[in-house]
N, C-alpha and C. Protein backbone atom coordinates (compact mmCIF):
# COMPACT_ATOMS: atom_id res chain seq x y z
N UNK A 1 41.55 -108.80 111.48
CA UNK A 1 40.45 -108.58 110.59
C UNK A 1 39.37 -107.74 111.27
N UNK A 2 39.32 -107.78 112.44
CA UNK A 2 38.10 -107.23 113.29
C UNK A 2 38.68 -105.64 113.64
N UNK A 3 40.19 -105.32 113.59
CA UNK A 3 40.70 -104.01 113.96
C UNK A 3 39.83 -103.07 112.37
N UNK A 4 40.63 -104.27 111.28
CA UNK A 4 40.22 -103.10 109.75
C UNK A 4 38.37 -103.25 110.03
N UNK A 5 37.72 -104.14 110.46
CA UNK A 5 35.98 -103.83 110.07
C UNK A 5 36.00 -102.51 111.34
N UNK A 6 36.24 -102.31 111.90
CA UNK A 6 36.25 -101.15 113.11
C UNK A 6 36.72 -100.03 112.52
N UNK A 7 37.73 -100.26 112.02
CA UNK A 7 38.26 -98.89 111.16
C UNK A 7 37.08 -98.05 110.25
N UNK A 8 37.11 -99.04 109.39
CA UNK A 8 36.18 -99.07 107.97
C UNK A 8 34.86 -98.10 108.36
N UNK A 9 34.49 -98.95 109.70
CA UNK A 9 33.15 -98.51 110.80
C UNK A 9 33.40 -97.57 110.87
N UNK A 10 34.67 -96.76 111.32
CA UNK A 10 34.48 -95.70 112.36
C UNK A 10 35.12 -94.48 111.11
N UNK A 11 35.28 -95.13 109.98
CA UNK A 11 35.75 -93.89 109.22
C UNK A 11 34.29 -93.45 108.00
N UNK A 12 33.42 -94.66 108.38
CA UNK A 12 32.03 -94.56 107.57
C UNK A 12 31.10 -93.22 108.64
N UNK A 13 31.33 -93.73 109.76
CA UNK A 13 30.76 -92.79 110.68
C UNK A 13 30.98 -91.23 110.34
N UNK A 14 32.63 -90.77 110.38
CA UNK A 14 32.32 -90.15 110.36
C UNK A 14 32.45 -89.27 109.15
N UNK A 15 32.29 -90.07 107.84
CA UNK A 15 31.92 -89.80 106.72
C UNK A 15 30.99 -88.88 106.74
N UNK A 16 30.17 -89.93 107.39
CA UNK A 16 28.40 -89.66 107.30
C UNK A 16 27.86 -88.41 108.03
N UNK A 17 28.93 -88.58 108.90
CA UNK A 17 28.13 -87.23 109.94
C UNK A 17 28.84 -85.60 109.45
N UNK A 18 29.84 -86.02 108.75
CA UNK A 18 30.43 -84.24 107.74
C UNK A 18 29.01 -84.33 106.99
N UNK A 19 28.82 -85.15 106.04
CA UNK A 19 27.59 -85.17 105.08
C UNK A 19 26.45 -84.34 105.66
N UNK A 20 25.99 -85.08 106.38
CA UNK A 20 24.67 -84.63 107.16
C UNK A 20 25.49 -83.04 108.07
N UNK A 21 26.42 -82.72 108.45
CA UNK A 21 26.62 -81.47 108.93
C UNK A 21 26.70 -80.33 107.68
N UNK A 22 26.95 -80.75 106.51
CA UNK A 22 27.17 -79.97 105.09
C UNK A 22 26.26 -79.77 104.80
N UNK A 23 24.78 -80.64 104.80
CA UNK A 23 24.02 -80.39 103.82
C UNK A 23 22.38 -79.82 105.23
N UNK A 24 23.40 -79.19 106.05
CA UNK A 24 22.74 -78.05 107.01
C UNK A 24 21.53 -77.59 106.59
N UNK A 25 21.67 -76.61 105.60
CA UNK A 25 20.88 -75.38 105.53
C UNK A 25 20.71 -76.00 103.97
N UNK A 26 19.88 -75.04 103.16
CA UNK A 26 19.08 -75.27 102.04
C UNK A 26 19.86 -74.82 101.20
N UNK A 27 20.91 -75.10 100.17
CA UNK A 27 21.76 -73.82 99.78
C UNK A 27 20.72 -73.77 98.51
N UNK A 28 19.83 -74.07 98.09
CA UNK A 28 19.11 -73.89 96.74
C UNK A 28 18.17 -72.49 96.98
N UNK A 29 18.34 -72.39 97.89
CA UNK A 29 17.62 -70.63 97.86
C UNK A 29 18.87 -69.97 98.88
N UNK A 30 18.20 -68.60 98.15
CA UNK A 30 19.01 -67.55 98.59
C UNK A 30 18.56 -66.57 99.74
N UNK A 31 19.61 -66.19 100.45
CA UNK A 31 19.31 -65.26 101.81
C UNK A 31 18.77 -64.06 101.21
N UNK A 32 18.02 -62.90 101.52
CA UNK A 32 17.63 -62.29 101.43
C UNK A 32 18.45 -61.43 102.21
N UNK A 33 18.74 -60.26 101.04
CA UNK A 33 19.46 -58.85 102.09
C UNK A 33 18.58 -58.24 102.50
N UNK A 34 19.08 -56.74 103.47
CA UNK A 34 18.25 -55.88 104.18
C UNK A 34 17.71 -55.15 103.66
N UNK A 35 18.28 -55.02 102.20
CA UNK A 35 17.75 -53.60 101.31
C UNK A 35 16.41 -54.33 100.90
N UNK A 36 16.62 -55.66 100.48
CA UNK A 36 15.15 -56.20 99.45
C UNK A 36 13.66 -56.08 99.90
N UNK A 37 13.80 -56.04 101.80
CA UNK A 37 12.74 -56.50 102.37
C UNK A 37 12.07 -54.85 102.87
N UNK A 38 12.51 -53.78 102.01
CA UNK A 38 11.68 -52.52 102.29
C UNK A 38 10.67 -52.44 101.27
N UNK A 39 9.57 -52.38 101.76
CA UNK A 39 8.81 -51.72 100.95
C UNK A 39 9.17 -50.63 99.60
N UNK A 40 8.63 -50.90 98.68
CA UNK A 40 8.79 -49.77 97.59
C UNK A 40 8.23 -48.37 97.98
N UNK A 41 7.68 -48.41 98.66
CA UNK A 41 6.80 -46.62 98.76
C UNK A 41 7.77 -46.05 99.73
N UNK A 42 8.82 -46.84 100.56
CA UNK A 42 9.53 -46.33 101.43
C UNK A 42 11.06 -45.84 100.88
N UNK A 43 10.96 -46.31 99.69
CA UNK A 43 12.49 -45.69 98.70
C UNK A 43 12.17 -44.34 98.63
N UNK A 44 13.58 -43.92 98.39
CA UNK A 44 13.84 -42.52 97.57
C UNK A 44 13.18 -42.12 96.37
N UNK A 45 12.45 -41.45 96.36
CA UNK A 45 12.04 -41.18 95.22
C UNK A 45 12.63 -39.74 94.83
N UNK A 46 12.46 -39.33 92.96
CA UNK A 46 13.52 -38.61 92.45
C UNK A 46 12.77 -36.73 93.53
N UNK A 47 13.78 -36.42 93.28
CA UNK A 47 13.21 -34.78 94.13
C UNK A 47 13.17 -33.52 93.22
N UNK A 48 14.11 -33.72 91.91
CA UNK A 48 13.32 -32.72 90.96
C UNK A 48 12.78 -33.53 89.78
N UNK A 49 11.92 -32.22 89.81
CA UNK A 49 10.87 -32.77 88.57
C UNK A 49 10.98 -31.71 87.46
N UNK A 50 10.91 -32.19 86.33
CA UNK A 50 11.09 -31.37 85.29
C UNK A 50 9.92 -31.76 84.34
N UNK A 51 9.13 -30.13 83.55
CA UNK A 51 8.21 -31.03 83.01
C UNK A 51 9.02 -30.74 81.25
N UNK A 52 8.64 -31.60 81.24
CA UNK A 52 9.16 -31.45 79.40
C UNK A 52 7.62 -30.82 78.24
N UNK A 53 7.96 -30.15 77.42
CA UNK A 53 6.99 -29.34 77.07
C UNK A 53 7.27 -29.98 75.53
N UNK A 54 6.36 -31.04 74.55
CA UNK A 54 6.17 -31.38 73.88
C UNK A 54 5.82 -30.67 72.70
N UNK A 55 5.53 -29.87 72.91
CA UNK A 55 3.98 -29.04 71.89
C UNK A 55 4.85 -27.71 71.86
N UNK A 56 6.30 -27.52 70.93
CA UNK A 56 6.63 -26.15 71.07
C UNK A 56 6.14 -25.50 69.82
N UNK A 57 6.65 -24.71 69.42
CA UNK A 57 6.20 -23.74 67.91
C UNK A 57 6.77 -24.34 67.00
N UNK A 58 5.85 -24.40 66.33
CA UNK A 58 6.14 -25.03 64.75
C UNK A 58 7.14 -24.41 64.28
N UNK A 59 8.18 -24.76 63.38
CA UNK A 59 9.04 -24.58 62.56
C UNK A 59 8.40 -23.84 60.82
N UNK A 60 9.47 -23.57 60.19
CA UNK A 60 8.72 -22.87 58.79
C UNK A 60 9.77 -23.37 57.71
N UNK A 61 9.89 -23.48 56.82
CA UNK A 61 10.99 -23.98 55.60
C UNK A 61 10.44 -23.53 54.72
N UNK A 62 11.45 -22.69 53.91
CA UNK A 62 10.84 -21.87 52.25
C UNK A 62 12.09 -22.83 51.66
N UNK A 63 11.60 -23.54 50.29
CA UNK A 63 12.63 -23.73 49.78
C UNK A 63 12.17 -23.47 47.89
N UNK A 64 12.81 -22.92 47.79
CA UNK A 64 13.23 -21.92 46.24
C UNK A 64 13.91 -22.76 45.19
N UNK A 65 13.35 -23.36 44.38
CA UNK A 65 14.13 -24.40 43.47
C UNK A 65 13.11 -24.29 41.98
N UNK A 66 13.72 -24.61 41.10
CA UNK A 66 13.11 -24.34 39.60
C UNK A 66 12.07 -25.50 39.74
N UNK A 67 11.00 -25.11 38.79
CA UNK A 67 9.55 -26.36 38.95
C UNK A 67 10.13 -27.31 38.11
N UNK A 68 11.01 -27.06 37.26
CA UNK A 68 11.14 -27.59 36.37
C UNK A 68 12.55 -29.10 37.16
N UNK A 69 13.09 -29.25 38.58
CA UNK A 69 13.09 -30.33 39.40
C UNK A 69 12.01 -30.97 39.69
N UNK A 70 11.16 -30.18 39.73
CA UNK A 70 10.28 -30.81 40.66
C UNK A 70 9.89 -32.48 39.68
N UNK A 71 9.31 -31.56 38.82
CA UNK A 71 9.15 -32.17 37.68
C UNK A 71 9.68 -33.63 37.00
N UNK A 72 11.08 -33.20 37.07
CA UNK A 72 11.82 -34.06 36.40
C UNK A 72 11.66 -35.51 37.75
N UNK A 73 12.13 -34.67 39.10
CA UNK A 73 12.02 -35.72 40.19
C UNK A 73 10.15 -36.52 40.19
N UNK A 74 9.57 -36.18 40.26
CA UNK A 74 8.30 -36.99 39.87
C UNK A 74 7.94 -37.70 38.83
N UNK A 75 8.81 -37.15 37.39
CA UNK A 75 8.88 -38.50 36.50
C UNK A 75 9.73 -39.33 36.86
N UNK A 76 11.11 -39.03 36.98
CA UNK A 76 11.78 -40.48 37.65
C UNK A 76 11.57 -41.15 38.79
N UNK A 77 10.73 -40.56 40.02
CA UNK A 77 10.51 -41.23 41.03
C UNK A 77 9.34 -42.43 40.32
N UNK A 78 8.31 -42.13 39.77
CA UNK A 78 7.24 -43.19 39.48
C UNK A 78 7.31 -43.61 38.29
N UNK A 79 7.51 -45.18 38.73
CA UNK A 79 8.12 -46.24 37.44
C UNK A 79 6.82 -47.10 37.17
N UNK A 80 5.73 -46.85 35.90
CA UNK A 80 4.65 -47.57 36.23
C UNK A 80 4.86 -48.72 35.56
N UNK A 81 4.02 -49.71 36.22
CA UNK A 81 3.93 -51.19 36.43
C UNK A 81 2.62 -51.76 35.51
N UNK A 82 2.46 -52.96 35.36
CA UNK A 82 1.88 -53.66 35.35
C UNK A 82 1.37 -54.84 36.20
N UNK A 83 0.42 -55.35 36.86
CA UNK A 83 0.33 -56.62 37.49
C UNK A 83 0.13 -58.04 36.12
N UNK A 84 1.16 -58.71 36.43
CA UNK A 84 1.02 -60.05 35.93
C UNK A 84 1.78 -61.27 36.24
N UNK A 85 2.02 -61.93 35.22
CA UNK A 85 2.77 -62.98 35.51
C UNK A 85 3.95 -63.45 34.65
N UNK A 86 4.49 -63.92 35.24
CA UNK A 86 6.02 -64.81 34.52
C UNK A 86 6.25 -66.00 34.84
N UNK A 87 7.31 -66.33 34.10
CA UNK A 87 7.66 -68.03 34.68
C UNK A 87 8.96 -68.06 35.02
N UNK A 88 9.50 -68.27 36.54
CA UNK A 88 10.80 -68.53 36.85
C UNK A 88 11.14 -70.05 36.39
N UNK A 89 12.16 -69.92 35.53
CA UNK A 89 12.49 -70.82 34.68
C UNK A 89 13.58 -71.23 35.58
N UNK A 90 14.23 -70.68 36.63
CA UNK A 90 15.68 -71.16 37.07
C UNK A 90 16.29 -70.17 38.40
N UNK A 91 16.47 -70.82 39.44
CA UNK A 91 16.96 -69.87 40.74
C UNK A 91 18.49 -70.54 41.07
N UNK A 92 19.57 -69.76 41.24
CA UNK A 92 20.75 -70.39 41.72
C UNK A 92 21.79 -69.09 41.91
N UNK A 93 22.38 -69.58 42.98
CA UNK A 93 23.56 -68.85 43.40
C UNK A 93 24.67 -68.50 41.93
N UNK A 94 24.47 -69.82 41.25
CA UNK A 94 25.74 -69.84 40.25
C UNK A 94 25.74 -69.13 38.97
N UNK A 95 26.77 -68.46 38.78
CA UNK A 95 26.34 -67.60 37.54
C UNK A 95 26.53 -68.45 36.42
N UNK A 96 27.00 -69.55 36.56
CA UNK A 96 27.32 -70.28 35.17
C UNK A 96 26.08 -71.56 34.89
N UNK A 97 24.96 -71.86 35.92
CA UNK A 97 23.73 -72.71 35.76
C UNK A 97 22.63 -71.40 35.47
N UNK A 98 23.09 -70.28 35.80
CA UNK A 98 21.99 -69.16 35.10
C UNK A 98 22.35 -68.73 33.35
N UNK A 99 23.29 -69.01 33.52
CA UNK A 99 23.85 -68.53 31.70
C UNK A 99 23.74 -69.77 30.82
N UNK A 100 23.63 -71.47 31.73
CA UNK A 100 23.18 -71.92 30.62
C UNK A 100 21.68 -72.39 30.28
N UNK A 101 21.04 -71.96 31.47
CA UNK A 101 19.56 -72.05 31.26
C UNK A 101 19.32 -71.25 30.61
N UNK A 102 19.50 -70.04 30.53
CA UNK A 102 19.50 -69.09 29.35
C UNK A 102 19.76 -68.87 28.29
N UNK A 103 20.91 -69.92 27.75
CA UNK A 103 20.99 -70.31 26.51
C UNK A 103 20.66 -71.53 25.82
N UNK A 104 20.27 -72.40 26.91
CA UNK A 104 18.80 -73.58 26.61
C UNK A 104 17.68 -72.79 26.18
N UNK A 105 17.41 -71.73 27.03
CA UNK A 105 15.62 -70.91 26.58
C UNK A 105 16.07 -70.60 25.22
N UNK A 106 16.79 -69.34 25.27
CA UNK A 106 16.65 -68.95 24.12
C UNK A 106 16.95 -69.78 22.51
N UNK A 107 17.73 -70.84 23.24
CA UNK A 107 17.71 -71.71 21.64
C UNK A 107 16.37 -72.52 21.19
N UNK A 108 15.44 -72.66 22.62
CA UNK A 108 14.00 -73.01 22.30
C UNK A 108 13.26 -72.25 21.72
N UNK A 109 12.98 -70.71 22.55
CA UNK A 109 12.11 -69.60 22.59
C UNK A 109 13.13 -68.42 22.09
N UNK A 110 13.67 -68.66 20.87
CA UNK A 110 14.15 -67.00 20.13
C UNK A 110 13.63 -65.91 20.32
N UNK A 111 12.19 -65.86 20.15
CA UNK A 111 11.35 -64.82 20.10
C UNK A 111 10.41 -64.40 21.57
N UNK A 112 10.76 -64.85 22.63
CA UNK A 112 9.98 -64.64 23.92
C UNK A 112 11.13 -63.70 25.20
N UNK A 113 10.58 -62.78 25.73
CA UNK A 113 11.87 -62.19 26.39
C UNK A 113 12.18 -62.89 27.36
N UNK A 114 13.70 -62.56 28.11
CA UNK A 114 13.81 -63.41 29.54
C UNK A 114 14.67 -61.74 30.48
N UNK A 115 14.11 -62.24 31.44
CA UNK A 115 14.68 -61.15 32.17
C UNK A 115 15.71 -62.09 33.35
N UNK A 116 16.79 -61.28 33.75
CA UNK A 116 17.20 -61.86 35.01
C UNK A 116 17.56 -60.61 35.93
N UNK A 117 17.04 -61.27 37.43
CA UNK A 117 17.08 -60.43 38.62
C UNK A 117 17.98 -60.72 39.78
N UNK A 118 19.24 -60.07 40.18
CA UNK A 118 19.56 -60.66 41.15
C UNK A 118 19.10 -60.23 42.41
N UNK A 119 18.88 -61.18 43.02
CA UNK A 119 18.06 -60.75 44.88
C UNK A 119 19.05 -61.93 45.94
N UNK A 120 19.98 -60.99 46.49
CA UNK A 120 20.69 -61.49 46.91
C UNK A 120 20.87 -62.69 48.09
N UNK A 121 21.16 -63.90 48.01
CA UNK A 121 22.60 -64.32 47.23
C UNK A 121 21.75 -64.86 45.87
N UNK A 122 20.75 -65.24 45.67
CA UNK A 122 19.95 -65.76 44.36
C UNK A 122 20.15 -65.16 43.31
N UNK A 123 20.19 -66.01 42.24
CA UNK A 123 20.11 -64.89 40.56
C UNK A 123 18.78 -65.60 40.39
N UNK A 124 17.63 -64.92 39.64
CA UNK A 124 16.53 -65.54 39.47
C UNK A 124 16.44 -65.19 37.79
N UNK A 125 16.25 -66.16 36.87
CA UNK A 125 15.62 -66.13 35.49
C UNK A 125 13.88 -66.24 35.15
N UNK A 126 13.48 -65.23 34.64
CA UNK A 126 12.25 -64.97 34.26
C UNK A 126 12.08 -64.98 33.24
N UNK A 127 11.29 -66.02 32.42
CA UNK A 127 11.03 -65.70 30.66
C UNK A 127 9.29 -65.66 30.95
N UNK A 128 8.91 -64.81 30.02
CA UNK A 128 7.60 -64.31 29.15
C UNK A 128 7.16 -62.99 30.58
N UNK A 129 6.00 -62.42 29.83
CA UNK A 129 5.06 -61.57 29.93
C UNK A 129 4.24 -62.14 29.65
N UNK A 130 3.25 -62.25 31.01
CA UNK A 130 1.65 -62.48 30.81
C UNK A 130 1.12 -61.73 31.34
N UNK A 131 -0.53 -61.36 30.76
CA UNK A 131 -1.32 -60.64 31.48
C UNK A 131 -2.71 -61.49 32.27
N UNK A 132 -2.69 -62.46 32.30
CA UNK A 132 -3.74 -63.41 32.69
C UNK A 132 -2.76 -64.80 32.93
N UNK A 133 -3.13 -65.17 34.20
CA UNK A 133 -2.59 -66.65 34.65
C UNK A 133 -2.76 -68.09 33.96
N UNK A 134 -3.78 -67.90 33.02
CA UNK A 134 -4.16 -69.12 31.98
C UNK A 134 -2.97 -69.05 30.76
N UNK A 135 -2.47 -67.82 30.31
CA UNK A 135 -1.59 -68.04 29.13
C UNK A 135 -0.23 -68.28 29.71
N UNK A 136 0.12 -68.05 31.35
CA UNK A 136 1.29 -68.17 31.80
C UNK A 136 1.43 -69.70 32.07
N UNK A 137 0.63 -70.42 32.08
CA UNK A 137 -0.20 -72.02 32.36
C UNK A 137 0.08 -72.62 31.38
N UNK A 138 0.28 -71.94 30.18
CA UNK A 138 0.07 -72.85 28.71
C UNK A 138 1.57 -72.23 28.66
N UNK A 139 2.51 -71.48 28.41
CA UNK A 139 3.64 -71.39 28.15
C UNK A 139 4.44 -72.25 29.13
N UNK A 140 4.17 -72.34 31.00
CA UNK A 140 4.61 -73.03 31.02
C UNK A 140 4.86 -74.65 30.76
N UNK A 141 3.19 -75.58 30.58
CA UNK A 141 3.41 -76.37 30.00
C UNK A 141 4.45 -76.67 28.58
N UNK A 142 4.61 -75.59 27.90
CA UNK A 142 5.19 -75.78 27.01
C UNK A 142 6.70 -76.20 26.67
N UNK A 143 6.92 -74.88 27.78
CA UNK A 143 8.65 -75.45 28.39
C UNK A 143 8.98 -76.47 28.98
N UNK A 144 8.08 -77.09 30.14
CA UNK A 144 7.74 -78.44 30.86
C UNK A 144 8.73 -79.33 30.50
N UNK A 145 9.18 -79.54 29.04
CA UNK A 145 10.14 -80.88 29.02
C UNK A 145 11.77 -80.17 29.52
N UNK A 146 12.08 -79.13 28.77
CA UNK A 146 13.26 -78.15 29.07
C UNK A 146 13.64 -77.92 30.54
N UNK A 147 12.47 -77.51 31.04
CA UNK A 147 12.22 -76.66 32.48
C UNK A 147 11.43 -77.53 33.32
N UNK A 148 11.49 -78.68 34.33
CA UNK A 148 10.38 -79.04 34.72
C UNK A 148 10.30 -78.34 36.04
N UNK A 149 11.23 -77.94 36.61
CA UNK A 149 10.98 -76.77 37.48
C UNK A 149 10.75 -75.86 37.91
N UNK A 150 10.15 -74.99 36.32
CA UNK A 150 9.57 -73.90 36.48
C UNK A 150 8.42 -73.62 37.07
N UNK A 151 8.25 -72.49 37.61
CA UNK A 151 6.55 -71.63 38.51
C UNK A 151 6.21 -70.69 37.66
N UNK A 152 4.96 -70.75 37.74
CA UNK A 152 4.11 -69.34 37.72
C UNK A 152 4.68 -68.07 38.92
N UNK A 153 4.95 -67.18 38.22
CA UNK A 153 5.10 -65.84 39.48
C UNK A 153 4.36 -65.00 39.18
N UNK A 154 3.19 -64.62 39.97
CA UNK A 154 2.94 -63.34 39.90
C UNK A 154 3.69 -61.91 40.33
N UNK A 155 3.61 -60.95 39.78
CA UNK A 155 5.15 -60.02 39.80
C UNK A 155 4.50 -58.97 38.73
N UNK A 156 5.03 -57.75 39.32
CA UNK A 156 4.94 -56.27 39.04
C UNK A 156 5.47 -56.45 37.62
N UNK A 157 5.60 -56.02 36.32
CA UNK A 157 6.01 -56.11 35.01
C UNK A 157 6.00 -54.54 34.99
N UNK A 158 7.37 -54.17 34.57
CA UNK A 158 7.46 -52.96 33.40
C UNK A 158 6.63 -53.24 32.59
N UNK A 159 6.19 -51.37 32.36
CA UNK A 159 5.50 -51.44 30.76
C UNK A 159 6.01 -52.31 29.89
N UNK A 160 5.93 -52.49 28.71
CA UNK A 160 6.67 -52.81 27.75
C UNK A 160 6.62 -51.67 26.62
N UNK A 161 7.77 -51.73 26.02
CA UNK A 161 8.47 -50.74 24.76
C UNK A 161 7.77 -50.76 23.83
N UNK A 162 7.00 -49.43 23.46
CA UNK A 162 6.54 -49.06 22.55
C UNK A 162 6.95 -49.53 20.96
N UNK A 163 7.27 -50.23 20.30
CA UNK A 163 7.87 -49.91 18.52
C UNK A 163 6.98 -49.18 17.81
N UNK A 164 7.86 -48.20 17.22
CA UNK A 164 7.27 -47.08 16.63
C UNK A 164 7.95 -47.18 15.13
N UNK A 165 6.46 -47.50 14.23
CA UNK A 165 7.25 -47.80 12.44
C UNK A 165 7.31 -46.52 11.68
N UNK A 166 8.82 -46.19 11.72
CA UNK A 166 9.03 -45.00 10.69
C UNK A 166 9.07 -45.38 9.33
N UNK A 167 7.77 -44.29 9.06
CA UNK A 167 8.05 -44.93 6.97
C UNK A 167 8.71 -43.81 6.66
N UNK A 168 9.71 -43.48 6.00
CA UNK A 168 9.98 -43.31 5.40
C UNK A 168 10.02 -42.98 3.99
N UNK A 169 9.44 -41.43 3.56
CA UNK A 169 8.74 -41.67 2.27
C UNK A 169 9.75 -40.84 1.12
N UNK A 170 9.48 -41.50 0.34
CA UNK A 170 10.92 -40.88 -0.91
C UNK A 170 9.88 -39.82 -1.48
N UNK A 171 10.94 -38.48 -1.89
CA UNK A 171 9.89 -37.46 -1.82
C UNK A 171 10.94 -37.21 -3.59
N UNK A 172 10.98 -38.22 -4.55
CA UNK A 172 11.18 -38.22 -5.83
C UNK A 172 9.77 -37.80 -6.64
């Protein structure tokens, strides 16, 4: 019994003393090479220099096209707007919870428009045109039992469409 506690002893020893010979030096930092410890002003620096000249001669472009583009491109570029409001009645990925909120509105509201926008991945449903936030307030209360999730949006509005009443006159 006294040979194995001697053993045990002498193999703890020299357990202990690899340990303490391993954990020598610091390995949590790093040696420093020869290159790191020069000064920066003592590097190479570049030997040609080139200057780059920013500021050359302007360029010129004639371009020759009927006014009558020009024209046409400045009415279709500007689409004028209105600022007001709407009521998002309904937001969803699904095209089939947007088609039947839309045919819930309109079997309520026959006569009020609804627009829908997709902004991707969302389809968004918009019913009415307002021009003041108090009448967009009272329509939506109105929908309230239908829709209780609808908002007020404020949002850019197309004009709206002229109707123009042709009479028609019998020339008997």
């Amino acid at each position: 019994m006294n040979i194995l506690k001697t053993t045990i002893f002498c193999l703890f020893i020299v357990l202990r003393s690899s340990i303490v010979v391993a954990q020598d030096t610091d390995w949590r930092t790093y040696k420093k090479s020869a290159n790191a410890t020069k000064p920066l002003d003592t590097q190479q620096k570049d030997t040609v220099k080139k200057e780059l000249n920013y500021n050359g001669e302007q360029g010129e472009i004639i371009i020759f096209q009927d006014p009558k583009i020009y024209s046409l491109t400045t009415k279709i570029g500007e689409k004028p707007f209105i600022n007001g409001y709407t009521i998002q009645i309904e937001v969803s990925q699904q095209k089939s919870i947007i088609r039947n909120s839309r045919s819930l509105f309109i079997r309520n509201n026959p006569d009020t428009s609804i627009d829908e926008e997709y902004d991707q991945p969302n389809t968004y449903l918009f019913a009415g045109r307002f021009y003041d936030k108090n009448s967009a307030y009272k329509f939506k209360h109105a929908i309230k039992a239908y829709f209780p999730d609808a908002l007020v949006v404020k949002k850019k509005l197309s004009l709206p469409s002229l109707q123009t009443d042709i009479k028609k006159e019998d020339n008997q």
